[in-house]
Protein backbone atom coordinates (compact mmCIF):
# COMPACT_ATOMS: atom_id res chain seq x y z
CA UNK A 1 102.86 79.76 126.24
CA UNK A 2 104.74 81.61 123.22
CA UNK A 3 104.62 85.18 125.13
CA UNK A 4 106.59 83.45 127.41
CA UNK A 5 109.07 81.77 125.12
CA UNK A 6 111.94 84.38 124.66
CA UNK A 7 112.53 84.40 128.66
CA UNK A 8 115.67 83.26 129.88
CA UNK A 9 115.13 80.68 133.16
CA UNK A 10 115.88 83.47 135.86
CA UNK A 11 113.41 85.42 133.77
CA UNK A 12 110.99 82.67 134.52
CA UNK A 13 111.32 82.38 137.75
CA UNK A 14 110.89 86.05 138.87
CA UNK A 15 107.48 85.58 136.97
CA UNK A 16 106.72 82.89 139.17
CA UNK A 17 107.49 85.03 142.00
CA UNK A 18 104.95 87.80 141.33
CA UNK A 19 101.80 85.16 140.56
CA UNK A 20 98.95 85.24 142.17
CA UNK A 21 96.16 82.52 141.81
CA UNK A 22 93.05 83.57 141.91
CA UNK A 23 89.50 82.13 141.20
CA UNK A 24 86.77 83.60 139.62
CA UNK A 25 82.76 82.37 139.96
CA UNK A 26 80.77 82.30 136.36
CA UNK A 27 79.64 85.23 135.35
CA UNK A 28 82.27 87.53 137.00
CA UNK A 29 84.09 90.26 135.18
CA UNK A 30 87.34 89.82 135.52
CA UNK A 31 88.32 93.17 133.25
CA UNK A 32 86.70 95.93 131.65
CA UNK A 33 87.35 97.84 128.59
CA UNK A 34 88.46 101.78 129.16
CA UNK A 35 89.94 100.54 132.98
CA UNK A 36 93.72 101.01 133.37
CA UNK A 37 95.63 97.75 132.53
CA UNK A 38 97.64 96.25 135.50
CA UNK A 39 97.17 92.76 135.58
CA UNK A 40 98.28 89.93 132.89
CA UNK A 41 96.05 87.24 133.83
CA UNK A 42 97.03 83.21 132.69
CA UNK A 43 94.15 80.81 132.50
CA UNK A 44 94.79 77.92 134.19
CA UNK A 45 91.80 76.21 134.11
CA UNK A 46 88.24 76.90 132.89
CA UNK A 47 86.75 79.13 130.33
CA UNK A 48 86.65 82.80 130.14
CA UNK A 49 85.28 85.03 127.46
CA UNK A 50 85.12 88.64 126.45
CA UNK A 51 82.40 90.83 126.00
CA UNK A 52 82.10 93.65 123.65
CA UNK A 53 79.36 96.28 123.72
CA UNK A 54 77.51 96.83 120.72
CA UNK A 55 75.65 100.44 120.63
CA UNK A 56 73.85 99.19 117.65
CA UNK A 57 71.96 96.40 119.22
CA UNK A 58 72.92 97.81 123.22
CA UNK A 59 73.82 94.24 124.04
CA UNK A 60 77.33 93.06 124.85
CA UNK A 61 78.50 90.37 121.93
CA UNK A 62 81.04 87.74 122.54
CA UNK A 63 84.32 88.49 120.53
CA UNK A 64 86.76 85.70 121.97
CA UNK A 65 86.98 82.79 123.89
CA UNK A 66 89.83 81.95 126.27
CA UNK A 67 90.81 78.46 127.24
CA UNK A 68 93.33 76.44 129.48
CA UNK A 69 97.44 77.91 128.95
CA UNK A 70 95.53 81.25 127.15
CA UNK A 71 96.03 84.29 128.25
CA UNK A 72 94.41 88.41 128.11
CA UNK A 73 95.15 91.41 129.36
CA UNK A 74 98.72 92.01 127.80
CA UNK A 75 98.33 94.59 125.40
CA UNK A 76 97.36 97.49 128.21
CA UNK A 77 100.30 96.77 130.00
CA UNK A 78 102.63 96.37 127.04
CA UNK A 79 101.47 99.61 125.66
CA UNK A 80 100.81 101.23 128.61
CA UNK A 81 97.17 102.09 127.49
CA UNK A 82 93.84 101.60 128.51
CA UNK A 83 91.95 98.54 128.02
């Protein structure tokens, strides 16, 4: 994963130490905008996508896809701001 490319091995491996598999049904939100970031979450395997609501049609709309070795929920944590 390029996030993870700049990491020296030790770095690595206290990552490893801190991960925590866990599996998620379809369907299940897994994140929610406004909530307070403090989880970075690696997708292994499957599909997830985020939802967007849209007050103009009051339906939520699809605005990415995430695949195998993506990842989501970085940029709250990185700058320390909501989601």
């Amino acid at each position: 994963m390029d996030v993870l490319q700049t990491l020296d091995t030790y770095e690595k491996q206290k990552l490893c130490d801190c991960l925590e598999i866990i599996q998620y049904e379809d369907g299940d939100c897994v994140i929610k905008e406004g909530h307070t970031g403090n989880t970075f979450f690696l997708v292994l395997e499957g599909k997830a996508k985020a939802l967007k609501f849209n007050p103009n049609t009051n339906q939520d709309e699809e605005v990415m896809k995430y695949h195998e070795n993506m990842y989501f929920g970085e940029l709250a944590l990185l700058r320390d701001v909501p989601r």
